[in-house]
PDB file of N, CA and C in Angstrom:
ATOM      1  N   UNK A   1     -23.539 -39.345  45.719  1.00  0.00           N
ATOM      2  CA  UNK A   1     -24.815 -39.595  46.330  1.00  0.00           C
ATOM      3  C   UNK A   1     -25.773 -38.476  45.950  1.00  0.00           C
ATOM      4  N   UNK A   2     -27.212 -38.725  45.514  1.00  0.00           N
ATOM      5  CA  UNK A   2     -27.890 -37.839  44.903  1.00  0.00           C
ATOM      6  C   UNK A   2     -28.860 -37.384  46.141  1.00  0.00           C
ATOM      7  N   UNK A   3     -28.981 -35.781  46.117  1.00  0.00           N
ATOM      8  CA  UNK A   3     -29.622 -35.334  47.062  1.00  0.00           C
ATOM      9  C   UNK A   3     -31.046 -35.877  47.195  1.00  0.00           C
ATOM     10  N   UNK A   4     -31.702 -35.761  48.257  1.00  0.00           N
ATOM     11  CA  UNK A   4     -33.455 -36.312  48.389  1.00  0.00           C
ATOM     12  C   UNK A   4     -34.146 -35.719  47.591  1.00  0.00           C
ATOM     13  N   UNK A   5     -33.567 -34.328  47.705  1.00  0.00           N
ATOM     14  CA  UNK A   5     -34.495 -33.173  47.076  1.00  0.00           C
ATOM     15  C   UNK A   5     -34.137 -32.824  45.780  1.00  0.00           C
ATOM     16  N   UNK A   6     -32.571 -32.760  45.487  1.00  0.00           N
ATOM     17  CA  UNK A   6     -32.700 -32.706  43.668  1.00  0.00           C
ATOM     18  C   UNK A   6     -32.194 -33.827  43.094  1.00  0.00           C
ATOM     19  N   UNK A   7     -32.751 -34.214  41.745  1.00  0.00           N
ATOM     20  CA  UNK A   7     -32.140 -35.090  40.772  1.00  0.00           C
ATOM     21  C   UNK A   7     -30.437 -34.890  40.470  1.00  0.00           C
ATOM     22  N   UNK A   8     -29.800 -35.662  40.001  1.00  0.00           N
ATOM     23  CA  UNK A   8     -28.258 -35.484  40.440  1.00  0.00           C
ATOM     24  C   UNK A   8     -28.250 -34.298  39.055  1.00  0.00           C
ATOM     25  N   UNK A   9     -28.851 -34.567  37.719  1.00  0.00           N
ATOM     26  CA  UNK A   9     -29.091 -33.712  36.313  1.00  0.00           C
ATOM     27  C   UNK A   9     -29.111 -32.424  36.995  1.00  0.00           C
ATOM     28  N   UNK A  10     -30.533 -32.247  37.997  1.00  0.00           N
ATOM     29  CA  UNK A  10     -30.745 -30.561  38.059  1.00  0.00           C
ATOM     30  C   UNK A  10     -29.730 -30.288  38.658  1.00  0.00           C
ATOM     31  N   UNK A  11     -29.113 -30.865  39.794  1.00  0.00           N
ATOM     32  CA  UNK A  11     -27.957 -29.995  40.516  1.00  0.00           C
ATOM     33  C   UNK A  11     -27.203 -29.606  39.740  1.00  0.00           C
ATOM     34  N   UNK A  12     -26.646 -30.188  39.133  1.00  0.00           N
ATOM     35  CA  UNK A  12     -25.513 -30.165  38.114  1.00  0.00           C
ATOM     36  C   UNK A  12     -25.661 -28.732  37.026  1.00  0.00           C
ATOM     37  N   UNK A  13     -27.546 -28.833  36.511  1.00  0.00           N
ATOM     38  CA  UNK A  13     -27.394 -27.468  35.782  1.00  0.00           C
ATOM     39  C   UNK A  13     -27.768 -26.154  36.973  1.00  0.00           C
ATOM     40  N   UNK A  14     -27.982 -26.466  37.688  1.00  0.00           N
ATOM     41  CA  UNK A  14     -27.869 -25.638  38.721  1.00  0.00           C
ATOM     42  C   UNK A  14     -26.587 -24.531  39.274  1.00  0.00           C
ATOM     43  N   UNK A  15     -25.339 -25.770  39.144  1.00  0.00           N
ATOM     44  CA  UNK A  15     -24.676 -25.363  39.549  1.00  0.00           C
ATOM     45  C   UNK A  15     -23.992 -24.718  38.347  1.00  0.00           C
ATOM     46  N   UNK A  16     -23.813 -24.915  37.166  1.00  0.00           N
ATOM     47  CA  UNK A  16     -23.315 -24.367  35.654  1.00  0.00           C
ATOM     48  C   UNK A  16     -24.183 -23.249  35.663  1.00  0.00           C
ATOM     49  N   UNK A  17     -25.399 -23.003  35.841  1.00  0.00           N
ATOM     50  CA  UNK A  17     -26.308 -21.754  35.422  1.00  0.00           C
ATOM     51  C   UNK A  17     -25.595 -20.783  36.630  1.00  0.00           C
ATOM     52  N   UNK A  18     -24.807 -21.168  38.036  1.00  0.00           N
ATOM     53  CA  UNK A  18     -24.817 -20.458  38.953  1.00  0.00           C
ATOM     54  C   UNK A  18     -23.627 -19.929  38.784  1.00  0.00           C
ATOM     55  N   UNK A  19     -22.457 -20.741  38.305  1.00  0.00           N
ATOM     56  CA  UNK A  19     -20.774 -20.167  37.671  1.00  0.00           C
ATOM     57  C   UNK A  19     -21.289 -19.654  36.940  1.00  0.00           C
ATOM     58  N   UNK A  20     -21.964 -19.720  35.690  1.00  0.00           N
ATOM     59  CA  UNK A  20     -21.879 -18.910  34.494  1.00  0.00           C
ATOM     60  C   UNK A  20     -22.347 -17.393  35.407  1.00  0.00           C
ATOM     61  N   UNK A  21     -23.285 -17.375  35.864  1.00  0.00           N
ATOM     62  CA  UNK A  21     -24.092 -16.601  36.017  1.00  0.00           C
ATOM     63  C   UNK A  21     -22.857 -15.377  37.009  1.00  0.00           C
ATOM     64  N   UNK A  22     -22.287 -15.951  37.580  1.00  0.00           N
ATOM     65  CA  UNK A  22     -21.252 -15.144  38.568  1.00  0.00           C
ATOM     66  C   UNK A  22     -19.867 -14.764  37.753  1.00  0.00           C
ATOM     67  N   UNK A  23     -20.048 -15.433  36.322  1.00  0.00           N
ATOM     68  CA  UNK A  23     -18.999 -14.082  35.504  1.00  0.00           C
ATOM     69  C   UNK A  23     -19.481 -13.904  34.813  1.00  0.00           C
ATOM     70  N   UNK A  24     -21.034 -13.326  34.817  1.00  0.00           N
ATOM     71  CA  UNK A  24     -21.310 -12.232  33.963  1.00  0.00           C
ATOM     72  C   UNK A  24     -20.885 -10.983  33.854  1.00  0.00           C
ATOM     73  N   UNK A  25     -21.243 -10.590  35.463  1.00  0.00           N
ATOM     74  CA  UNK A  25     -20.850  -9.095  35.766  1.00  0.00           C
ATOM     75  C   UNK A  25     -19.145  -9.080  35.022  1.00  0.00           C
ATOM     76  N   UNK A  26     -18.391  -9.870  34.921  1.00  0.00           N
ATOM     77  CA  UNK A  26     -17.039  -9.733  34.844  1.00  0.00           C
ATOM     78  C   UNK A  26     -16.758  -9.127  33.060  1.00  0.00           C
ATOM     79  N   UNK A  27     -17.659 -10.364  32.020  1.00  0.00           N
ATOM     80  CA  UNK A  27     -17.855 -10.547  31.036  1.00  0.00           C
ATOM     81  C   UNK A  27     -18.455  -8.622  30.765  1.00  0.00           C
ATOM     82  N   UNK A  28     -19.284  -8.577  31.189  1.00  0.00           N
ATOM     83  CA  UNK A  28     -20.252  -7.095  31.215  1.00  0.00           C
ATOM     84  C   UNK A  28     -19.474  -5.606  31.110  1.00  0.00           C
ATOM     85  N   UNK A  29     -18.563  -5.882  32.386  1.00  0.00           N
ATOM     86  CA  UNK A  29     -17.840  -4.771  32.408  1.00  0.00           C
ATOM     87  C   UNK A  29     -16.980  -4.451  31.411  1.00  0.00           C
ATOM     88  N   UNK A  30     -17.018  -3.036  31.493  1.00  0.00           N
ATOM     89  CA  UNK A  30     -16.136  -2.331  30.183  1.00  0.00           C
ATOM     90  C   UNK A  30     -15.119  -1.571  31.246  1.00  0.00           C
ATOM     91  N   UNK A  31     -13.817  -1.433  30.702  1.00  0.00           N
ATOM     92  CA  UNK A  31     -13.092  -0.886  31.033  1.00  0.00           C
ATOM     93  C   UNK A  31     -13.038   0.674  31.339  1.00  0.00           C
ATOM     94  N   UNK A  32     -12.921   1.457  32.389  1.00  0.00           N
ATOM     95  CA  UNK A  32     -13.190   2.757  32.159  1.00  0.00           C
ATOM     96  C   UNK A  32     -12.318   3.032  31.052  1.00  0.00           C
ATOM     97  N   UNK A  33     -11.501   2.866  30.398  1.00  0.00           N
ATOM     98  CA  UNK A  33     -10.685   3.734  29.480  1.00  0.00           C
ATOM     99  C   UNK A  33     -11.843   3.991  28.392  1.00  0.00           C
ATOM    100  N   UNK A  34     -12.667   2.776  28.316  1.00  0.00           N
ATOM    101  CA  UNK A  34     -13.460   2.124  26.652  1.00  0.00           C
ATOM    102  C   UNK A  34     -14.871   2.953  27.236  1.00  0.00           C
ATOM    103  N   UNK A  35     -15.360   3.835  28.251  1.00  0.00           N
ATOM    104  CA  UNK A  35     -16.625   4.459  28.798  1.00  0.00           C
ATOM    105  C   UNK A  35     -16.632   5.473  28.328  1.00  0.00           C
ATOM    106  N   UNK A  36     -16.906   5.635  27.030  1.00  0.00           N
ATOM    107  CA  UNK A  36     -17.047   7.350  27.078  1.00  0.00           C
ATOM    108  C   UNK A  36     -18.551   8.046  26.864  1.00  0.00           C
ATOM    109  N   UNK A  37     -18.119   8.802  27.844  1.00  0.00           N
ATOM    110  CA  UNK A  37     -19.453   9.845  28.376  1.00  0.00           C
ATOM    111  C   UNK A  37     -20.070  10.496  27.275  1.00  0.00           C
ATOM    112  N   UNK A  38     -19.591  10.838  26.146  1.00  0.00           N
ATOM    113  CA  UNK A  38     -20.640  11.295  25.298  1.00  0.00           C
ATOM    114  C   UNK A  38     -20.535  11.006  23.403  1.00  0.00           C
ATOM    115  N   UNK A  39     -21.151  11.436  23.136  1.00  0.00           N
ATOM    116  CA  UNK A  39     -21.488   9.968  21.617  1.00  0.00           C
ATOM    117  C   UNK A  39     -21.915  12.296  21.007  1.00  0.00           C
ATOM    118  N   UNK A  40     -21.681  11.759  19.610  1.00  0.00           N
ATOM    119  CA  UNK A  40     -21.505  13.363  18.642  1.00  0.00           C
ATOM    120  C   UNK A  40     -21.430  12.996  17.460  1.00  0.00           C
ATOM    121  N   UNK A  41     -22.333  13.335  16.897  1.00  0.00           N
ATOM    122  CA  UNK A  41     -22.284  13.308  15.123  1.00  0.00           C
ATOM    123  C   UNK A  41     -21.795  15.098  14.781  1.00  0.00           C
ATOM    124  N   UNK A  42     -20.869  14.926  13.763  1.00  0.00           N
ATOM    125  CA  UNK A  42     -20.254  15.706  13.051  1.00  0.00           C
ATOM    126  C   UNK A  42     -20.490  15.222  11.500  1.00  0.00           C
ATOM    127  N   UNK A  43     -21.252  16.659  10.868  1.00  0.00           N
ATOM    128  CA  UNK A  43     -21.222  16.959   9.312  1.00  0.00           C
ATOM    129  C   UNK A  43     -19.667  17.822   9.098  1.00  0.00           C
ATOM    130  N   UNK A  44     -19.034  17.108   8.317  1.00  0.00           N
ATOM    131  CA  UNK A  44     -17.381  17.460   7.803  1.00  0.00           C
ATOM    132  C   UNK A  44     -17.714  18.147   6.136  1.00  0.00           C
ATOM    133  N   UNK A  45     -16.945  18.794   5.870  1.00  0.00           N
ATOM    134  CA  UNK A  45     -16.649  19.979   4.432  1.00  0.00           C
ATOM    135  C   UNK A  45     -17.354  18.954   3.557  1.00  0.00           C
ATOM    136  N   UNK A  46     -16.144  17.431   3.356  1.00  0.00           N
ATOM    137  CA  UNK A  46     -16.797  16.878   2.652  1.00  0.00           C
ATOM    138  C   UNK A  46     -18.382  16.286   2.502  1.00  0.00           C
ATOM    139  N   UNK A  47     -18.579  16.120   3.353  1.00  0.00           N
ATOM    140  CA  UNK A  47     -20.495  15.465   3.514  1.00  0.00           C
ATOM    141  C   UNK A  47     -20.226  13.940   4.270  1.00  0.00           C
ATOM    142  N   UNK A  48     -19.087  13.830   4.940  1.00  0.00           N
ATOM    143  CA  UNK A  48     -18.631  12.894   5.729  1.00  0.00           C
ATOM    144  C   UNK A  48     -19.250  13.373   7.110  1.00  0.00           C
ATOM    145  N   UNK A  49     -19.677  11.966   7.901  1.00  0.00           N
ATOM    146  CA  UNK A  49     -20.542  12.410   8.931  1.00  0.00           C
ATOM    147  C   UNK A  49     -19.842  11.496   9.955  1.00  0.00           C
ATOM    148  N   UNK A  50     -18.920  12.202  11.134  1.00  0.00           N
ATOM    149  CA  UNK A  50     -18.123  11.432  11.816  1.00  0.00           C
ATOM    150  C   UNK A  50     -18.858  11.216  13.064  1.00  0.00           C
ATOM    151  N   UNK A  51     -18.718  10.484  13.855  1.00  0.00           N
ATOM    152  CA  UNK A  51     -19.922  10.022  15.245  1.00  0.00           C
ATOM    153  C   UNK A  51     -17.776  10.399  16.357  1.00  0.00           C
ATOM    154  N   UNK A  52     -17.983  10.928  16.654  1.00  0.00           N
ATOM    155  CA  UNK A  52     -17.018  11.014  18.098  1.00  0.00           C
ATOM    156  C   UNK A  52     -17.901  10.462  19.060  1.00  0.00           C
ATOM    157  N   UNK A  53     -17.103   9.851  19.926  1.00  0.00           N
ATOM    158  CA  UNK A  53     -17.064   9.442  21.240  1.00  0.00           C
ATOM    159  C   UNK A  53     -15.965   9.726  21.727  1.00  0.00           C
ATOM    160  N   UNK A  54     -15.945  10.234  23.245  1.00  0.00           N
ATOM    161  CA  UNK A  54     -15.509  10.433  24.015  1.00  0.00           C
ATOM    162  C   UNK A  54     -15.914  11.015  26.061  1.00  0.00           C
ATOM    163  N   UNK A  55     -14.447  11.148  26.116  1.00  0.00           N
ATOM    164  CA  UNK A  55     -14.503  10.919  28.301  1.00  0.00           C
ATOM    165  C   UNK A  55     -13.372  12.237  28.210  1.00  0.00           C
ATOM    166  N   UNK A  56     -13.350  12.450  29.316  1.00  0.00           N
ATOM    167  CA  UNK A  56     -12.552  13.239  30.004  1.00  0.00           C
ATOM    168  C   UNK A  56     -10.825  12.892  29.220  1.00  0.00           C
ATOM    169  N   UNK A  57     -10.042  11.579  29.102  1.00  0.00           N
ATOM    170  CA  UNK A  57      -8.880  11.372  29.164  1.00  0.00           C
ATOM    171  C   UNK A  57      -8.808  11.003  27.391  1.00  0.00           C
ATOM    172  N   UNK A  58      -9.564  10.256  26.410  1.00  0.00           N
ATOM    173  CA  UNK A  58      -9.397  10.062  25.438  1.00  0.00           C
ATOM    174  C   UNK A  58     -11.046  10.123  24.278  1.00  0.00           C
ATOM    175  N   UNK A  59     -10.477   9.834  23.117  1.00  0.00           N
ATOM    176  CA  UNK A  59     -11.759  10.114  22.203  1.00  0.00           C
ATOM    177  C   UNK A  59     -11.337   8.944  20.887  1.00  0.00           C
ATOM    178  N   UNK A  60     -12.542   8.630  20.732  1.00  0.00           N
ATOM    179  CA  UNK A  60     -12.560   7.831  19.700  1.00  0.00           C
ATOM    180  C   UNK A  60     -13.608   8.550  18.188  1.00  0.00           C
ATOM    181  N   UNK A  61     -12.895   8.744  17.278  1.00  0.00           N
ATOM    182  CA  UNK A  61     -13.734   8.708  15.941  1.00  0.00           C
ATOM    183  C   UNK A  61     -14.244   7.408  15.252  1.00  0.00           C
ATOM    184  N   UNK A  62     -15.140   7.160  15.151  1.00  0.00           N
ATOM    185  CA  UNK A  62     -16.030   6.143  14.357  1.00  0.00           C
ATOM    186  C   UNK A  62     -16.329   6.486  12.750  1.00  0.00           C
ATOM    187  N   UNK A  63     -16.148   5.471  11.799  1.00  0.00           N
ATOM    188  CA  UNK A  63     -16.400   5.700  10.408  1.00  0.00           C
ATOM    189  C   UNK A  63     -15.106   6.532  10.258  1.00  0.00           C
ATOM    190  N   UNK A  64     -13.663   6.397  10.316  1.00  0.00           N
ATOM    191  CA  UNK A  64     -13.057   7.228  10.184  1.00  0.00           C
ATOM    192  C   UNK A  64     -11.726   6.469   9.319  1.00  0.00           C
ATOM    193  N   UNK A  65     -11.163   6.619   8.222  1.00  0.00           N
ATOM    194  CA  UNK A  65      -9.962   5.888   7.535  1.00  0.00           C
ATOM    195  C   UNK A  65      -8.918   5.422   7.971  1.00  0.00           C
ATOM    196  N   UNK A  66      -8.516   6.338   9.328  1.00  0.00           N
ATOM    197  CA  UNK A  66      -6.960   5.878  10.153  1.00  0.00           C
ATOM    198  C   UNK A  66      -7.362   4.653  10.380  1.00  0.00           C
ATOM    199  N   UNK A  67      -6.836   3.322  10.607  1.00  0.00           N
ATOM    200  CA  UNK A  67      -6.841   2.354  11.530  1.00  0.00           C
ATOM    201  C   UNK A  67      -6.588   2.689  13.150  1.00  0.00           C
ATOM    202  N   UNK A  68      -5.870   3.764  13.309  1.00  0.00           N
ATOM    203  CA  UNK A  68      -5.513   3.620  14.752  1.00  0.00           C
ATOM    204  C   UNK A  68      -6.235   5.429  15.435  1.00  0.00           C
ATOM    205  N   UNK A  69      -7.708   5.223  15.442  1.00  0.00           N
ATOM    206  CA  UNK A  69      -7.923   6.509  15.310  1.00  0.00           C
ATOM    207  C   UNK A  69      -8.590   6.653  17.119  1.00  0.00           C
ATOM    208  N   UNK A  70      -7.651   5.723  18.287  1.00  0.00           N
ATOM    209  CA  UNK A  70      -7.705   6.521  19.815  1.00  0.00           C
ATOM    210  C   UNK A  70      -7.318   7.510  19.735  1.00  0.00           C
ATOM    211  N   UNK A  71      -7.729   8.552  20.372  1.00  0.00           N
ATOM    212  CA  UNK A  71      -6.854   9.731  20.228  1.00  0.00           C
ATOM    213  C   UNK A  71      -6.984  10.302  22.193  1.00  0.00           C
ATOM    214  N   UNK A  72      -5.840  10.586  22.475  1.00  0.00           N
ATOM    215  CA  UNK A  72      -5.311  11.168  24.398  1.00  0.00           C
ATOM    216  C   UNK A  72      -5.431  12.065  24.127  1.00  0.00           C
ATOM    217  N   UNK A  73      -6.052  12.759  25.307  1.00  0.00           N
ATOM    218  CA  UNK A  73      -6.454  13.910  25.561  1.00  0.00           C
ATOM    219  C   UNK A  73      -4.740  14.762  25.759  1.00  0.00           C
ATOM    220  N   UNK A  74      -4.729  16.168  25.531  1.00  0.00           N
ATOM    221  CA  UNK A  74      -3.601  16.468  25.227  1.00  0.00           C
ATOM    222  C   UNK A  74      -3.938  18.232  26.789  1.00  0.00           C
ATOM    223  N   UNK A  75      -3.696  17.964  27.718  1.00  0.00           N
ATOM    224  CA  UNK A  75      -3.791  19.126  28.353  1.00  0.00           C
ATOM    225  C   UNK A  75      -3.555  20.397  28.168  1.00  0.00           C
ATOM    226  N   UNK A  76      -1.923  20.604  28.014  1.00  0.00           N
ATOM    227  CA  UNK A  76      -1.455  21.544  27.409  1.00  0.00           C
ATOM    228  C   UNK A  76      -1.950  22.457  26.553  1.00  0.00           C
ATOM    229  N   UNK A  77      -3.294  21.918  26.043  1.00  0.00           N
ATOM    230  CA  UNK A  77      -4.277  23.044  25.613  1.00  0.00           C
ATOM    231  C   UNK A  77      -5.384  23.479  26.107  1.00  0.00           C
ATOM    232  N   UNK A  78      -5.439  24.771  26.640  1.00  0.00           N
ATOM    233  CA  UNK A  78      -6.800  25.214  26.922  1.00  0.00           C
ATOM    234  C   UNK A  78      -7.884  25.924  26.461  1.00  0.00           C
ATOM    235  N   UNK A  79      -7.643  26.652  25.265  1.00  0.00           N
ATOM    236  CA  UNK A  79      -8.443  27.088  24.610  1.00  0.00           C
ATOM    237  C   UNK A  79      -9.585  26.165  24.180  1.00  0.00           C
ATOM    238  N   UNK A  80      -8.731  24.881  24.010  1.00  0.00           N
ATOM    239  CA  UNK A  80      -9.859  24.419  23.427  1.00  0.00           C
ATOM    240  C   UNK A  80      -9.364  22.421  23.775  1.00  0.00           C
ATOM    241  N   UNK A  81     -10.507  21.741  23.337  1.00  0.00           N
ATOM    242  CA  UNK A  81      -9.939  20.281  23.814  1.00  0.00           C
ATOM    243  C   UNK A  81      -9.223  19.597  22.850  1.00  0.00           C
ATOM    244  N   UNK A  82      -8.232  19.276  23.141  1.00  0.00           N
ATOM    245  CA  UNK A  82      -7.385  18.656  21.960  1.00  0.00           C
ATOM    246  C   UNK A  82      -6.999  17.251  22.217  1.00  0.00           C
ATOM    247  N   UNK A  83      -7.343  16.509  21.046  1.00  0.00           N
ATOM    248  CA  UNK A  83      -7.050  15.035  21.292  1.00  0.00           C
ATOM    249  C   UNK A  83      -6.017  14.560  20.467  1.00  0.00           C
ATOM    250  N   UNK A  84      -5.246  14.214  20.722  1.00  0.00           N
ATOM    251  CA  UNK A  84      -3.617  13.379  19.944  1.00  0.00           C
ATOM    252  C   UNK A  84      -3.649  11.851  19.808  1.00  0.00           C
ATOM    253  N   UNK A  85      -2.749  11.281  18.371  1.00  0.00           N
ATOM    254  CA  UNK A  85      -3.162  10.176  18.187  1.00  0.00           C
ATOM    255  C   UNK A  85      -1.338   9.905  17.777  1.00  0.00           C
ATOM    256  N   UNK A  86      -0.944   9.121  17.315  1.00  0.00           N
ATOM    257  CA  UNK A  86       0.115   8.572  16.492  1.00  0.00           C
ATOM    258  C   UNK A  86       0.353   9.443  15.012  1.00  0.00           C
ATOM    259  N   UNK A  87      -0.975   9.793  14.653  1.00  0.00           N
ATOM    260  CA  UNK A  87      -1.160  10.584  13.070  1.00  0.00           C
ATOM    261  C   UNK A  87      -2.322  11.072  12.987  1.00  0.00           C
ATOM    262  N   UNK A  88      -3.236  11.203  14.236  1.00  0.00           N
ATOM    263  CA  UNK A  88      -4.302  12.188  13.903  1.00  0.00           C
ATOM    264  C   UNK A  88      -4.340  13.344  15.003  1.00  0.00           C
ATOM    265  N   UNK A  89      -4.765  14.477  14.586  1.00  0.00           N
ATOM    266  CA  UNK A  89      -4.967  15.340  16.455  1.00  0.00           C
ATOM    267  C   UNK A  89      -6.210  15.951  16.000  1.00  0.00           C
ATOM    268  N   UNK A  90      -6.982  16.006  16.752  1.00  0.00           N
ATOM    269  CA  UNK A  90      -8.440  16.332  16.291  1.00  0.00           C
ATOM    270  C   UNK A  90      -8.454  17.622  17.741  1.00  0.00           C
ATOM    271  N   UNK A  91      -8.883  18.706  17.427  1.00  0.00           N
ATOM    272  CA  UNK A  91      -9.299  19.635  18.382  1.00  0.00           C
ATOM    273  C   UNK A  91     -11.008  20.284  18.001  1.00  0.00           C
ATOM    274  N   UNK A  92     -11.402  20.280  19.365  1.00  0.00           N
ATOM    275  CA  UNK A  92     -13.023  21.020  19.413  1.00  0.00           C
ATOM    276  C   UNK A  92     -12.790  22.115  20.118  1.00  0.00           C
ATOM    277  N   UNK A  93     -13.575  23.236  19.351  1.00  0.00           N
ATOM    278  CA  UNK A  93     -14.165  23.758  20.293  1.00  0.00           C
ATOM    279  C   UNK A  93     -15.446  23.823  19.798  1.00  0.00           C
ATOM    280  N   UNK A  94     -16.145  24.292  21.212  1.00  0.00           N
ATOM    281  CA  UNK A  94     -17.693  24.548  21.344  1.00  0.00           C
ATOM    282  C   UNK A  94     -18.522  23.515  20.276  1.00  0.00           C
ATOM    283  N   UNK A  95     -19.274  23.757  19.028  1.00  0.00           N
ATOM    284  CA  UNK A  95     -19.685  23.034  18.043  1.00  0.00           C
ATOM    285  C   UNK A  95     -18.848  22.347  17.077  1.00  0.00           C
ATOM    286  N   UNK A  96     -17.218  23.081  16.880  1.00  0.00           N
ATOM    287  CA  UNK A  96     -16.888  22.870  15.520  1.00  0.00           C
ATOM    288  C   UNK A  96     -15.191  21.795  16.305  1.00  0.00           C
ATOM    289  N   UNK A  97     -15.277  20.764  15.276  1.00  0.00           N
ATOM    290  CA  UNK A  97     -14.115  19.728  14.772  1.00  0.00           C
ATOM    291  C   UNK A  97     -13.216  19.917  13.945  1.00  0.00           C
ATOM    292  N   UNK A  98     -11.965  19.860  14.243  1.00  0.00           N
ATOM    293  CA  UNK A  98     -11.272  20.137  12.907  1.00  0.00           C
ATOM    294  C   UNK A  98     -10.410  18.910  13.361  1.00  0.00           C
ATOM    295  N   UNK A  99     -10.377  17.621  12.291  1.00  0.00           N
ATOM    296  CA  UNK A  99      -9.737  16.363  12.705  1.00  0.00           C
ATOM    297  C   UNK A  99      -8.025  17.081  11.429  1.00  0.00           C
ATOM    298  N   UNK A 100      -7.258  17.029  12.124  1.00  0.00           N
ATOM    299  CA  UNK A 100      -5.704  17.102  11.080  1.00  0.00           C
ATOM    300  C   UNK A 100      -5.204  15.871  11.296  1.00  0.00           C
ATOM    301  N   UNK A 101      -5.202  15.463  10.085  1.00  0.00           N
ATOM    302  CA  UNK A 101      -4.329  14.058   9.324  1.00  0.00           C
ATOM    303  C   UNK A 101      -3.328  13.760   8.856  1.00  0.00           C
ATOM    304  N   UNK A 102      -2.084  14.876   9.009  1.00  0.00           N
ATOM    305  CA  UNK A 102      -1.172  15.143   7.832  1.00  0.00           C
ATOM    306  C   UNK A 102      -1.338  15.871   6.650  1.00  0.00           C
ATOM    307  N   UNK A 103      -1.800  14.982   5.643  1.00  0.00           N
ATOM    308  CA  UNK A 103      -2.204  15.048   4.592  1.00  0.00           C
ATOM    309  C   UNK A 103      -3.181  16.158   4.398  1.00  0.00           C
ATOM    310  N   UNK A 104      -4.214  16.088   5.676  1.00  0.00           N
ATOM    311  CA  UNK A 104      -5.344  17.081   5.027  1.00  0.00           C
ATOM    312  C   UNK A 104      -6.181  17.442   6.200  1.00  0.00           C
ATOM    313  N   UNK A 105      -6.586  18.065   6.082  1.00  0.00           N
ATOM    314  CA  UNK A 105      -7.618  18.626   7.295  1.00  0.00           C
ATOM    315  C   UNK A 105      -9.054  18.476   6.917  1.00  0.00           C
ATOM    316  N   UNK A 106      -9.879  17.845   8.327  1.00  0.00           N
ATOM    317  CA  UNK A 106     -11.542  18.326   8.115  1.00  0.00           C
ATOM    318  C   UNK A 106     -11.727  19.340   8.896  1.00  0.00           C
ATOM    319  N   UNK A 107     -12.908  20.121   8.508  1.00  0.00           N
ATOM    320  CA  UNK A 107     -13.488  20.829   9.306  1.00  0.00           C
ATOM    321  C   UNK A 107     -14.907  20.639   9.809  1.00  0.00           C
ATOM    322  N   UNK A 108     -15.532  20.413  10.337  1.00  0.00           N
ATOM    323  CA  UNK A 108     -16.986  19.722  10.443  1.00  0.00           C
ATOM    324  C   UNK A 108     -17.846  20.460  11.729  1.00  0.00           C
ATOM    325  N   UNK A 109     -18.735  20.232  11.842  1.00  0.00           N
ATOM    326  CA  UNK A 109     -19.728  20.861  12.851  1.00  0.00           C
ATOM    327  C   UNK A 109     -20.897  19.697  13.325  1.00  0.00           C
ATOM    328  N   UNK A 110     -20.839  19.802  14.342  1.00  0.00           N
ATOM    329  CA  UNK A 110     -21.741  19.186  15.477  1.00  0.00           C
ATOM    330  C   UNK A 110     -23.179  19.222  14.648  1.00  0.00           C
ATOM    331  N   UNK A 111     -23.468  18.313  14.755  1.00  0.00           N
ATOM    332  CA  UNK A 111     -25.228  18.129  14.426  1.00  0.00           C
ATOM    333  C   UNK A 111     -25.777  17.473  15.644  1.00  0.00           C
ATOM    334  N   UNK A 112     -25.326  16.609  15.981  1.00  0.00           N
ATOM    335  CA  UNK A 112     -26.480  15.877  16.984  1.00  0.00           C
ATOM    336  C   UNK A 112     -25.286  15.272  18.036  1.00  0.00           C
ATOM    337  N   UNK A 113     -25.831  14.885  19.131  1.00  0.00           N
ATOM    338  CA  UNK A 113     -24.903  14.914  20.479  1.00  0.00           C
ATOM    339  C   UNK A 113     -26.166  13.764  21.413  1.00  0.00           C
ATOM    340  N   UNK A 114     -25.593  12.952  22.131  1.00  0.00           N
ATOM    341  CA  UNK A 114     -26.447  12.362  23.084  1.00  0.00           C
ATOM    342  C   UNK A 114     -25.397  12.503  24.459  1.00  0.00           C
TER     343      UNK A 114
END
């Protein structure tokens, strides 16, 4: 039975615009693990320019060759912040990056930070 007041059509997109609309927020949200608090461009030896992101618990390198380049925060160090991966461990301090790969080491420095 079609309401007085709406056409049976509008209810109908009414009610689709009103589900969709109530998992957005769901769709939207990011996982805290995937939030990281701050975004960093690094100039490396080679003229490679790495963007880090990272939070308190893990760090992600962007533009970077590993496939699997999450890297956990590693406590046990305090001098300085050290992040561990499967095959990468990247430690900062203050301005300077040094990502170790096995194979080879960068060394790089902070240029720009948001």
């Amino acid at each position: 039975m079609e309401s007085p007041l709406m056409p049976k059509s509008l209810h109908l997109a009414l009610i689709a615009l009103l589900a969709g609309a109530s998992w957005q927020p769901l769709l939207a949200a990011v996982p805290w693990w995937e939030k990281y608090g701050e975004k960093e461009n690094y100039l490396c030896s080679n003229q490679i320019v790495l963007q880090l992101r990272r939070n308190q618990h893990q760090a992600s390198i962007e533009n970077f060759p590993e496939p699997n380049n999450t890297l956990f925060r590693d406590r046990t160090v305090t001098a300085a912040e050290r992040y561990t991966g499967p095959r990468v461990t990247m430690e900062l301090r203050d301005d300077r990056l040094k990502v170790d790969y096995g194979w080879s080491t960068l060394r790089c420095k902070r240029v720009w930070k948001i």
